[in-house]
C-alpha atoms as a PDB file:
ATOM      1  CA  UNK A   1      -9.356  32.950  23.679  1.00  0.00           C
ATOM      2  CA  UNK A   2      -7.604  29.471  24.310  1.00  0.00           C
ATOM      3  CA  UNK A   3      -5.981  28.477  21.018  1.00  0.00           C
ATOM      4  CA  UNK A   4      -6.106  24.713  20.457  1.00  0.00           C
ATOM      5  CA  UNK A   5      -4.450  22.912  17.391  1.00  0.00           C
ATOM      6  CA  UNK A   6      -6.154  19.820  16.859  1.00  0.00           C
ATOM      7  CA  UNK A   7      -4.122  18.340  14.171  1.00  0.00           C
ATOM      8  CA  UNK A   8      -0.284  18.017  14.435  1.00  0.00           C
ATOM      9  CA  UNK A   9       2.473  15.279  13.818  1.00  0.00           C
ATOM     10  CA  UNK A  10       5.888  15.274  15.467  1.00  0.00           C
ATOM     11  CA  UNK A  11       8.840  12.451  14.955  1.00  0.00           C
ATOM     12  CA  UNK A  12      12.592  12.602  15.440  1.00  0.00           C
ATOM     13  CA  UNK A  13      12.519  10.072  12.793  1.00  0.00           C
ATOM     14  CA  UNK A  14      10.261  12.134  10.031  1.00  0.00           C
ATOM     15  CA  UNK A  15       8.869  15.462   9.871  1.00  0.00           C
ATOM     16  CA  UNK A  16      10.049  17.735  13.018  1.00  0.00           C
ATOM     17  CA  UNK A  17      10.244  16.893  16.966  1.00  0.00           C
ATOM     18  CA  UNK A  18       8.014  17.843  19.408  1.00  0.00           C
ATOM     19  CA  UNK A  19      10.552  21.255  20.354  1.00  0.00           C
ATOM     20  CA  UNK A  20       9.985  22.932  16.861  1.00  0.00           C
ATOM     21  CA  UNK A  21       6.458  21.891  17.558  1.00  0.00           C
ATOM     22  CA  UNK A  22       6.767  24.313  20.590  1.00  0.00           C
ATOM     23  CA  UNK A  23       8.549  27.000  19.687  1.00  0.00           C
ATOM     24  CA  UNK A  24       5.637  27.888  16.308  1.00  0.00           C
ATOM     25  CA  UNK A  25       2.712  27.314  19.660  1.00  0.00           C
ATOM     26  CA  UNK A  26       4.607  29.792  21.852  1.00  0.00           C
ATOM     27  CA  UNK A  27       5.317  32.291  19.367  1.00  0.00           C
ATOM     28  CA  UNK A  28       1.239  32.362  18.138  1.00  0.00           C
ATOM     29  CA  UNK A  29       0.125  31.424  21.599  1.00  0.00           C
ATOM     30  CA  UNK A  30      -1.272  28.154  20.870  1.00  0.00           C
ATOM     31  CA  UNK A  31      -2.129  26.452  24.519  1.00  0.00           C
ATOM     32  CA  UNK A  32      -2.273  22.945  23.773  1.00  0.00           C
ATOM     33  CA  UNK A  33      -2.120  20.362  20.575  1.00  0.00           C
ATOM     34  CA  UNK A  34      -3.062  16.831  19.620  1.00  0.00           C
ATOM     35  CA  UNK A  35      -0.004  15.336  18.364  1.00  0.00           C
ATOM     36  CA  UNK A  36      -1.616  12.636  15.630  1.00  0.00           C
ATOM     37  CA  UNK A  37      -0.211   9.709  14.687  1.00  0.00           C
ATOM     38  CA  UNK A  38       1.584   9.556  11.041  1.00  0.00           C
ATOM     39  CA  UNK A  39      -0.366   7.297   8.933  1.00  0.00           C
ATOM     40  CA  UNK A  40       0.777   3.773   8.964  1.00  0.00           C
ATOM     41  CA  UNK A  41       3.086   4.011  12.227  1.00  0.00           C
ATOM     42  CA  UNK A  42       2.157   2.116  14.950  1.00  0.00           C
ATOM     43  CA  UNK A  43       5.075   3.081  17.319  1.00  0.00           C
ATOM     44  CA  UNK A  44       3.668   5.677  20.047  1.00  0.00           C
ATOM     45  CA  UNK A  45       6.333   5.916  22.138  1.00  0.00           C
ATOM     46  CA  UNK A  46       7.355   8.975  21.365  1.00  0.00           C
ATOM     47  CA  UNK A  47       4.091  10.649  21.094  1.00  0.00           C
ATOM     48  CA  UNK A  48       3.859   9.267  24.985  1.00  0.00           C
ATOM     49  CA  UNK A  49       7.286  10.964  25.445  1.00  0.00           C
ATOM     50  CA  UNK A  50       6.191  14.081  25.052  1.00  0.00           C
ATOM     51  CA  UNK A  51       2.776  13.902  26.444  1.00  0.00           C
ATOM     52  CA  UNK A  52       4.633  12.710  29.948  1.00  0.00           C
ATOM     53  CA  UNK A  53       6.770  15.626  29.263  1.00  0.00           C
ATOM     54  CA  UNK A  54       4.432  18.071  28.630  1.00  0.00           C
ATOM     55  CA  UNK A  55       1.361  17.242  30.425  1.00  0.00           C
ATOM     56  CA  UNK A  56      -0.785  20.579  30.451  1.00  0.00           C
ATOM     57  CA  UNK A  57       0.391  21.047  26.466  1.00  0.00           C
ATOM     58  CA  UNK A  58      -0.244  17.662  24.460  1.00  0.00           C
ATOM     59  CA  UNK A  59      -2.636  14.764  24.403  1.00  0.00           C
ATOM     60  CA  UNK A  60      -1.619  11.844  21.478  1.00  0.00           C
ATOM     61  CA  UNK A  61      -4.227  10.148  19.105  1.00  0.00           C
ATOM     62  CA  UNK A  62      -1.946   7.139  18.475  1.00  0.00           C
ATOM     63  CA  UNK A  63      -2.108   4.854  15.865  1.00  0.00           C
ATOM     64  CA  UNK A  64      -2.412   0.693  15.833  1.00  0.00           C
ATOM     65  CA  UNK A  65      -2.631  -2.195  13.177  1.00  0.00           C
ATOM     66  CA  UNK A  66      -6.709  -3.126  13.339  1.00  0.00           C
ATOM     67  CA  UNK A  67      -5.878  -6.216  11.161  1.00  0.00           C
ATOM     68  CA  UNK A  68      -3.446  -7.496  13.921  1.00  0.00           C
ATOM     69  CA  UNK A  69      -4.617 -10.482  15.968  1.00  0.00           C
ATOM     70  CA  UNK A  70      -4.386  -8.472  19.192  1.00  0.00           C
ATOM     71  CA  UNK A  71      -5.718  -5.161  17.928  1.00  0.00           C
ATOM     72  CA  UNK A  72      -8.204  -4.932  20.671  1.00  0.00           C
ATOM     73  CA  UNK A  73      -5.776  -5.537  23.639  1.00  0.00           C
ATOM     74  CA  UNK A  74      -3.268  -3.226  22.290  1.00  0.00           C
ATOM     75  CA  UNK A  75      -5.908  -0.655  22.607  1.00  0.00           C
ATOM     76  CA  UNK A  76      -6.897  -1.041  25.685  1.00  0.00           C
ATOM     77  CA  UNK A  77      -3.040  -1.028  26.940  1.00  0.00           C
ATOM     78  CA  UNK A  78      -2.703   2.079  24.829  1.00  0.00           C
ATOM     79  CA  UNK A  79      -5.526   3.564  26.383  1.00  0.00           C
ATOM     80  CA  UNK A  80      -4.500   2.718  30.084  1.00  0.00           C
ATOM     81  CA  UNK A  81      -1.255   4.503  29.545  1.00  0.00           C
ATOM     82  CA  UNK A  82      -3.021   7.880  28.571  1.00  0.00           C
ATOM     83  CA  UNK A  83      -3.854   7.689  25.037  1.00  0.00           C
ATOM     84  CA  UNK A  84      -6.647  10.214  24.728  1.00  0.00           C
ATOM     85  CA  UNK A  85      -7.657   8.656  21.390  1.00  0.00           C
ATOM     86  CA  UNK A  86      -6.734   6.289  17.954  1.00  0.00           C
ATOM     87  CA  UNK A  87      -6.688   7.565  14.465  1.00  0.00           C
ATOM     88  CA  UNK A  88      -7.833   4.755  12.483  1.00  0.00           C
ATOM     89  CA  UNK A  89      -9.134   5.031   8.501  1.00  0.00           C
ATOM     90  CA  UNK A  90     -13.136   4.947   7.934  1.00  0.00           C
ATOM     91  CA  UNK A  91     -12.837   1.339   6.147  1.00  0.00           C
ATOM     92  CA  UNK A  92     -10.618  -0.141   9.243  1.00  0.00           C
ATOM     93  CA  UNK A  93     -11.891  -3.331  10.049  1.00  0.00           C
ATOM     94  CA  UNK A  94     -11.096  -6.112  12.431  1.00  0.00           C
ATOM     95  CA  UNK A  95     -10.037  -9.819  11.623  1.00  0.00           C
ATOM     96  CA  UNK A  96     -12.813 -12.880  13.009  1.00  0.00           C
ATOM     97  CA  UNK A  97     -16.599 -12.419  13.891  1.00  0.00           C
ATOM     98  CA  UNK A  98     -16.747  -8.553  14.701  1.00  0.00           C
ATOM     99  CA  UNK A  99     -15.421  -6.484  12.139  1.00  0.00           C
ATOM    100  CA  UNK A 100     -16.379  -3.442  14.352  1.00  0.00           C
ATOM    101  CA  UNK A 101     -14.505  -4.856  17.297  1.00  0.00           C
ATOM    102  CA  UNK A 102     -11.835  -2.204  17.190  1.00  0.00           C
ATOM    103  CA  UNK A 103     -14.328   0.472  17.667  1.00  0.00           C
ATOM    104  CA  UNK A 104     -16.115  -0.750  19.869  1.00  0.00           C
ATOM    105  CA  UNK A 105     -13.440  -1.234  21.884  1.00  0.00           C
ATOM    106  CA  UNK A 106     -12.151   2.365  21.406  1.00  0.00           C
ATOM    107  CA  UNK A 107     -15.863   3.517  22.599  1.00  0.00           C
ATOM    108  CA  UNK A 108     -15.592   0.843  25.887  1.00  0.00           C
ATOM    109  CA  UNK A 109     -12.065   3.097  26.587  1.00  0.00           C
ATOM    110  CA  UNK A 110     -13.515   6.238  26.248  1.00  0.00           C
ATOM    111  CA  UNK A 111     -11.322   6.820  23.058  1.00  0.00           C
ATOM    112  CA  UNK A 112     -11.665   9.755  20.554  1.00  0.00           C
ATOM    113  CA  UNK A 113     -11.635   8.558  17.004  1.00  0.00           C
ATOM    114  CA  UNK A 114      -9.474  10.417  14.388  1.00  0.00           C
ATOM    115  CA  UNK A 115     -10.560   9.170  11.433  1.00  0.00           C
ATOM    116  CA  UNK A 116      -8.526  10.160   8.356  1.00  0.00           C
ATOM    117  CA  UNK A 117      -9.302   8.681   4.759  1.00  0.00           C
ATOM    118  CA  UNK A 118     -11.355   9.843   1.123  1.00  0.00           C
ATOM    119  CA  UNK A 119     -14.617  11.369   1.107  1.00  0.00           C
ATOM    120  CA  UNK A 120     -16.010   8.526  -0.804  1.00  0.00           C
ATOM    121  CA  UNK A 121     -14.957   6.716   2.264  1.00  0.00           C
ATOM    122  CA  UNK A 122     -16.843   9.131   4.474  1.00  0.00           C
ATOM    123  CA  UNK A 123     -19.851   9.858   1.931  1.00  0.00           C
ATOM    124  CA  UNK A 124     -20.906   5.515   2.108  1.00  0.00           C
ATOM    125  CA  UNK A 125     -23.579   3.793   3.527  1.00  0.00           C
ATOM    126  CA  UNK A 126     -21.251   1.417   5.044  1.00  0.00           C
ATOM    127  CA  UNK A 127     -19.841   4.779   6.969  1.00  0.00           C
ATOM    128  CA  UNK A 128     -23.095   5.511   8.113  1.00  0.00           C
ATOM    129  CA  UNK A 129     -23.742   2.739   9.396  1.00  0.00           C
ATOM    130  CA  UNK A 130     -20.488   2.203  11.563  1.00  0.00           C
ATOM    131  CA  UNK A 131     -20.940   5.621  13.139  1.00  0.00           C
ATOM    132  CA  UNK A 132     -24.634   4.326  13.827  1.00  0.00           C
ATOM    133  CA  UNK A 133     -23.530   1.591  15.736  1.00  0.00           C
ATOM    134  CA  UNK A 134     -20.917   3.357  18.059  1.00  0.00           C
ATOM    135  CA  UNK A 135     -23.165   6.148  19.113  1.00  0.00           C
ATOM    136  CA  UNK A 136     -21.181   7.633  22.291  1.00  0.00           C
ATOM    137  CA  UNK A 137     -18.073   7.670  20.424  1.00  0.00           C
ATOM    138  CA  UNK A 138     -17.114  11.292  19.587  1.00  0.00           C
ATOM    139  CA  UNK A 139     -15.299  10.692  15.604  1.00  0.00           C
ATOM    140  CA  UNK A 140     -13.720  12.963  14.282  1.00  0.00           C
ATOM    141  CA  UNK A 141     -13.397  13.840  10.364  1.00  0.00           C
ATOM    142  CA  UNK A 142      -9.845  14.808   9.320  1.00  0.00           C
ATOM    143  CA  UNK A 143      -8.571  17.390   6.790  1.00  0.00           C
ATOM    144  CA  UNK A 144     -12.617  18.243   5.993  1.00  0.00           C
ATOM    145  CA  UNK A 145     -13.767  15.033   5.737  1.00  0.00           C
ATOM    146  CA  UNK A 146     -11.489  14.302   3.349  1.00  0.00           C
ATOM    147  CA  UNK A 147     -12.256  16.928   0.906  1.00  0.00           C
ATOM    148  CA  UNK A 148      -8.761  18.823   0.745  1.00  0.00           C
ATOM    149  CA  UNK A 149      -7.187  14.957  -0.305  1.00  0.00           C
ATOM    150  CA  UNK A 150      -5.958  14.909  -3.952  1.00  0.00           C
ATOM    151  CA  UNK A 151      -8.064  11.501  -4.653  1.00  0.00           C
ATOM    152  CA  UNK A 152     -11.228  13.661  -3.577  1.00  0.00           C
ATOM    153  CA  UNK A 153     -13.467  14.055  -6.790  1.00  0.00           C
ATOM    154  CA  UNK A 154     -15.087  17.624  -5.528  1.00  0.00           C
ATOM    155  CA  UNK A 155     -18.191  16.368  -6.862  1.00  0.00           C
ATOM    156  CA  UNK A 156     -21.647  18.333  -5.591  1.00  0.00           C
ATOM    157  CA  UNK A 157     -23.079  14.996  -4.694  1.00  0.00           C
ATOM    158  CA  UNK A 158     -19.880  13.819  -2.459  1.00  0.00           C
ATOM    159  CA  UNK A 159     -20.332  17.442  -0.709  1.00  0.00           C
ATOM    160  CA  UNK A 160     -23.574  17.073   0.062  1.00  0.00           C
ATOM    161  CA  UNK A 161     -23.158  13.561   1.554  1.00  0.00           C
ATOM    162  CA  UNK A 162     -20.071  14.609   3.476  1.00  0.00           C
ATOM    163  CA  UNK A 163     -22.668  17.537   5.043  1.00  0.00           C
ATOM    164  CA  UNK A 164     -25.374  15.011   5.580  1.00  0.00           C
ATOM    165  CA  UNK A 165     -23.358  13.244   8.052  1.00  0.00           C
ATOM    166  CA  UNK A 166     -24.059  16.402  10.287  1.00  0.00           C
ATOM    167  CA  UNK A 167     -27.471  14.162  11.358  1.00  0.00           C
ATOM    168  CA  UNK A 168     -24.981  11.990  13.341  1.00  0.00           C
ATOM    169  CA  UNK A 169     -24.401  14.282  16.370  1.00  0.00           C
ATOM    170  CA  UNK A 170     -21.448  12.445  17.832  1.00  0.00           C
ATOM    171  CA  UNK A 171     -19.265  13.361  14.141  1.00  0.00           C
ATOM    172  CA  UNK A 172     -17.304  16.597  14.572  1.00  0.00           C
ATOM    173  CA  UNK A 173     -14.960  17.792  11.262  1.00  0.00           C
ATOM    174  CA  UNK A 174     -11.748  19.408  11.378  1.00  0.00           C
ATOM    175  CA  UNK A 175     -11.245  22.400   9.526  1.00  0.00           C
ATOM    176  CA  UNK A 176      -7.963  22.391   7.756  1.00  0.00           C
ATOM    177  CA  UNK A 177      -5.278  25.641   7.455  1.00  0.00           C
ATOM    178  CA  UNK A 178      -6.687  27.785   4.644  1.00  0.00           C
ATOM    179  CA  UNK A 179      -3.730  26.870   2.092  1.00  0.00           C
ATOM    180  CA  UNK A 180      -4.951  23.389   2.083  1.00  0.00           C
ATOM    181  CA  UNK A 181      -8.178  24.622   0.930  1.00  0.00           C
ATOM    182  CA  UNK A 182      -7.280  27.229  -1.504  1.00  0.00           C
ATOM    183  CA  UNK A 183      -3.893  26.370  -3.847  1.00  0.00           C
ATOM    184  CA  UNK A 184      -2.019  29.553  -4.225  1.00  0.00           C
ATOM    185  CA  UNK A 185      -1.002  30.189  -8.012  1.00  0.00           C
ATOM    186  CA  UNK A 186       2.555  28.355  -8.219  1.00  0.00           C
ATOM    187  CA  UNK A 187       5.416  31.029 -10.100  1.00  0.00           C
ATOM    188  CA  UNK A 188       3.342  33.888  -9.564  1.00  0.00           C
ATOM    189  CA  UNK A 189       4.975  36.727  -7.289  1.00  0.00           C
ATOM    190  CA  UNK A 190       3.311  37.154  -4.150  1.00  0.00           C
ATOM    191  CA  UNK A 191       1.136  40.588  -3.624  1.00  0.00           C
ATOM    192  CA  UNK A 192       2.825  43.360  -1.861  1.00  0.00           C
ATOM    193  CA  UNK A 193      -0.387  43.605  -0.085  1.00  0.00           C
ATOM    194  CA  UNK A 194      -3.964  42.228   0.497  1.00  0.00           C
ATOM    195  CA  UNK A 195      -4.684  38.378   0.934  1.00  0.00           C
ATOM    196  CA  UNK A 196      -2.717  35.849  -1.267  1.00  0.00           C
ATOM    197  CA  UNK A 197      -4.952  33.226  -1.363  1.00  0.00           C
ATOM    198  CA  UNK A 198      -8.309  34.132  -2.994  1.00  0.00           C
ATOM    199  CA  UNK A 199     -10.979  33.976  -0.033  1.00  0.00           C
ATOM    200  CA  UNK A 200     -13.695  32.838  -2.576  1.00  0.00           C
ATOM    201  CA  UNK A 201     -12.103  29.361  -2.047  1.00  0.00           C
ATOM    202  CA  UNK A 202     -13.515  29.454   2.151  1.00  0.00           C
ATOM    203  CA  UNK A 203     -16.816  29.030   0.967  1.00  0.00           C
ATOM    204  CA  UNK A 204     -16.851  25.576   2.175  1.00  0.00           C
ATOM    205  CA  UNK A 205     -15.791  26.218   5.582  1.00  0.00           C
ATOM    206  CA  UNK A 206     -19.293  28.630   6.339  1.00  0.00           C
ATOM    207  CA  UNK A 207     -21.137  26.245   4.714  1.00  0.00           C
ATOM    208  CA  UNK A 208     -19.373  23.245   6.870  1.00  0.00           C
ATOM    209  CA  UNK A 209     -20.525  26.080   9.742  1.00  0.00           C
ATOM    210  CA  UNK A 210     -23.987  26.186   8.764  1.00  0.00           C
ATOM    211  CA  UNK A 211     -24.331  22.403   8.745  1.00  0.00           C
ATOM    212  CA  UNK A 212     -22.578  21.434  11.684  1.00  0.00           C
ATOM    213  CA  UNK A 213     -22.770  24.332  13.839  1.00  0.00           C
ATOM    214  CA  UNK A 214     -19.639  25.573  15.543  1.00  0.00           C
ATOM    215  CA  UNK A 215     -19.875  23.474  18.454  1.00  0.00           C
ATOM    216  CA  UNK A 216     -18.726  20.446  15.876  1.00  0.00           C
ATOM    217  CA  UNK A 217     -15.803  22.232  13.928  1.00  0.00           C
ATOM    218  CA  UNK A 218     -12.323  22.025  15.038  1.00  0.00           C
ATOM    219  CA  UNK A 219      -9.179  24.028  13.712  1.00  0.00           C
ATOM    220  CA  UNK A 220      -5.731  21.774  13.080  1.00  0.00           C
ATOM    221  CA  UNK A 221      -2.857  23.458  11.046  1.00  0.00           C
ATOM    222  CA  UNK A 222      -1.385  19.871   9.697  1.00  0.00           C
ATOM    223  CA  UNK A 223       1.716  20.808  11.439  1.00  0.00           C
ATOM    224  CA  UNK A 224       4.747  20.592   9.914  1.00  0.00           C
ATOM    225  CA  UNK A 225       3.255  19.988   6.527  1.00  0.00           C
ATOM    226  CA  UNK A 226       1.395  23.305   6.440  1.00  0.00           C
ATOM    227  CA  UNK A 227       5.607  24.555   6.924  1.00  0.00           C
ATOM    228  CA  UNK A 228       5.708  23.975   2.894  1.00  0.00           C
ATOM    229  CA  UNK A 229       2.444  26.066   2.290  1.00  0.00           C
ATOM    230  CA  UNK A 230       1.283  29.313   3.853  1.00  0.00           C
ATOM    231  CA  UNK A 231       3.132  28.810   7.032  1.00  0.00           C
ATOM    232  CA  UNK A 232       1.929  27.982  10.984  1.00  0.00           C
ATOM    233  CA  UNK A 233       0.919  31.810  11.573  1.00  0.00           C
ATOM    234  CA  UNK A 234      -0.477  32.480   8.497  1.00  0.00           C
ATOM    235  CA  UNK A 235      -2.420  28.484   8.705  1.00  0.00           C
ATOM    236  CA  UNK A 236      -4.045  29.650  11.866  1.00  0.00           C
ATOM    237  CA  UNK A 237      -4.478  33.620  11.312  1.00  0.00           C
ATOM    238  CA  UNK A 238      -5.583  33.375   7.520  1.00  0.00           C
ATOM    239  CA  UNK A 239      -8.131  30.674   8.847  1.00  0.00           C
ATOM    240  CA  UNK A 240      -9.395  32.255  11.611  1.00  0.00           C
ATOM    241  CA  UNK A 241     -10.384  35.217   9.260  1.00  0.00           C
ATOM    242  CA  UNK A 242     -12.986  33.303   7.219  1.00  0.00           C
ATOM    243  CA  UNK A 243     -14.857  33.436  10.498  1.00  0.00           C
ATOM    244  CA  UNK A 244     -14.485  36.896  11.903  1.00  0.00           C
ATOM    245  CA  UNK A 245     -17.869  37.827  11.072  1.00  0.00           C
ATOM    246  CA  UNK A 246     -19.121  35.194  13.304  1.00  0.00           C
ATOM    247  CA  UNK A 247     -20.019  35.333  16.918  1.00  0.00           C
ATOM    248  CA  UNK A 248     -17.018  35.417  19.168  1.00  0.00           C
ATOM    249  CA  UNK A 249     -18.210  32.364  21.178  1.00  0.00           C
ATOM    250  CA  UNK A 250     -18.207  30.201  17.918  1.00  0.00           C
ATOM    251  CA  UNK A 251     -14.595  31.372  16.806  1.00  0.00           C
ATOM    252  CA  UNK A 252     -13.185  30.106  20.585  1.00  0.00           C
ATOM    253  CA  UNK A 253     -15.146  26.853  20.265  1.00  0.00           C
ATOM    254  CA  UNK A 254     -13.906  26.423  16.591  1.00  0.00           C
ATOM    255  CA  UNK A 255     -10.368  27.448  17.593  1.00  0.00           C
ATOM    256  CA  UNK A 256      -9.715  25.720  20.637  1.00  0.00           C
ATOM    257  CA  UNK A 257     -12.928  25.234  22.893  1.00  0.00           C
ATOM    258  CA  UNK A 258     -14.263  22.059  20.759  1.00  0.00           C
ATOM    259  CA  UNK A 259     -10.504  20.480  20.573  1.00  0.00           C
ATOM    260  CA  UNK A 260     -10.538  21.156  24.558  1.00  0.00           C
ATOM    261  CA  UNK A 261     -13.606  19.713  25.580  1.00  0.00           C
ATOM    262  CA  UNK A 262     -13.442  16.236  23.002  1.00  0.00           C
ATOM    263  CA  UNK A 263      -9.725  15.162  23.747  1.00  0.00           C
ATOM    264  CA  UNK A 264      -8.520  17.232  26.397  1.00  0.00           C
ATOM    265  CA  UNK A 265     -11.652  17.150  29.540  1.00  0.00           C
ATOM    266  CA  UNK A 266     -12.515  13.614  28.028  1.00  0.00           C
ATOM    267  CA  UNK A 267      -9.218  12.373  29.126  1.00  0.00           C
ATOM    268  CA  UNK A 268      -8.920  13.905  32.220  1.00  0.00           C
END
């Protein structure tokens, strides 16, 4: 099975480069990752870097200002140099007589939206109707649609909106590492054996399944934040887990097979 990770960050300036990056892929056998922009950085030179260095491993979701007066051209110079896609937050919106200029533009390149932000964000009508009106666009819901974020109110009603948007068939959701999902107990000593994270918490994940289908569901490990939690093998092995019950087609296309064929084939 081809192992994609479909969420990752790398900086020599924060977090970890793009070699420690490497090293957790090649010990788990993780083929190939999307290195993701860090939230409010708009410098993607180094997420080019490694790309041009490591062509058959990476493809980079940058990141640009949409309020900037020359949001749309930097996008389309972005895209020209290989960008495979743009991570931009649900309420981005651009300055003068389109507000949706920036994603339209993004759909004109043949750009993969990462689209990171709350689930009240995701769960509006104002949401639904910008994903109505870039149709051909694949977008992609970070960290569960927003649902692992601390401002998330875990509200039945936000949950059920967030799996409504399963009638737009061009939205696919990332799954995030299990420890996101599930907090382990904090001062507690770890079991000698059996799982340390109560599995009761993965309920959302087969119910994100049976909404979405597993051609729409993408595994990222939130590399190197995950690093402070359950750690890259367990993020991926732990995860992978909730799903072993499924059919072993819809594990590779949740595991690497989606992540390949929306930012990987798109940009070749």
């Amino acid at each position: 099975m081809l192992l994609i990770d479909a969420h990752c960050h790398v900086s020599p300036r924060w977090f970890e480069p793009v070699e420690t990056l490497l090293f957790q892929m090649n010990r788990h056998n993780v083929a190939q990752a999307v290195l993701t922009q860090i939230l409010g950085q708009f410098d993607n030179r180094y997420q080019r870097d490694c790309v041009a260095r490591y062509p058959d491993r990476f493809v980079s979701v940058g990141a640009i200002d949409p309020a900037a007066p020359d949001a749309v051209n930097q996008l389309g110079a972005l895209a020209d140099d290989g960008m495979a896609g743009v991570r931009l937050r649900p309420d981005a919106r651009t300055p003068g007589d389109d507000p949706l200029a920036i994603w339209r533009a993004a759909e004109r390149h043949g750009l993969v939206i990462s689209c990171g932000g709350p689930s009240a964000q995701f769960a509006s009508a104002a949401f639904a109707d910008l994903v109505g009106s870039v149709p051909t666009m694949p977008i992609v819901l970070e960290h569960l649609a927003g649902w692992v974020r601390p401002d998330c109110d875990r509200k039945p009603e936000t949950w059920a909106a967030l799996l409504a948007l399963a009638r737009f068939p061009n939205i696919t959701v990332k799954i995030p590492a299990l420890g996101q999902l599930i907090a382990r107990p904090v001062g507690q000593p770890l079991p000698a054996s059996g799982p340390v994270l109560d599995p009761a918490g993965s309920a959302p994940l087969i119910e994100l399944l049976d909404a979405f289908g597993p051609d729409r569901l993408m595994w990222g490990s939130d590399f190197p934040v995950v690093s402070s939690r359950e750690g890259y093998a367990n993020a991926l092995d732990w995860t992978r887990d909730v799903f072993e019950q499924h059919r072993p087609a819809s594990v590779a296309a949740i595991f690497g097979g989606n992540a390949g064929r929306i930012f990987f084939q798109r940009k070749a």
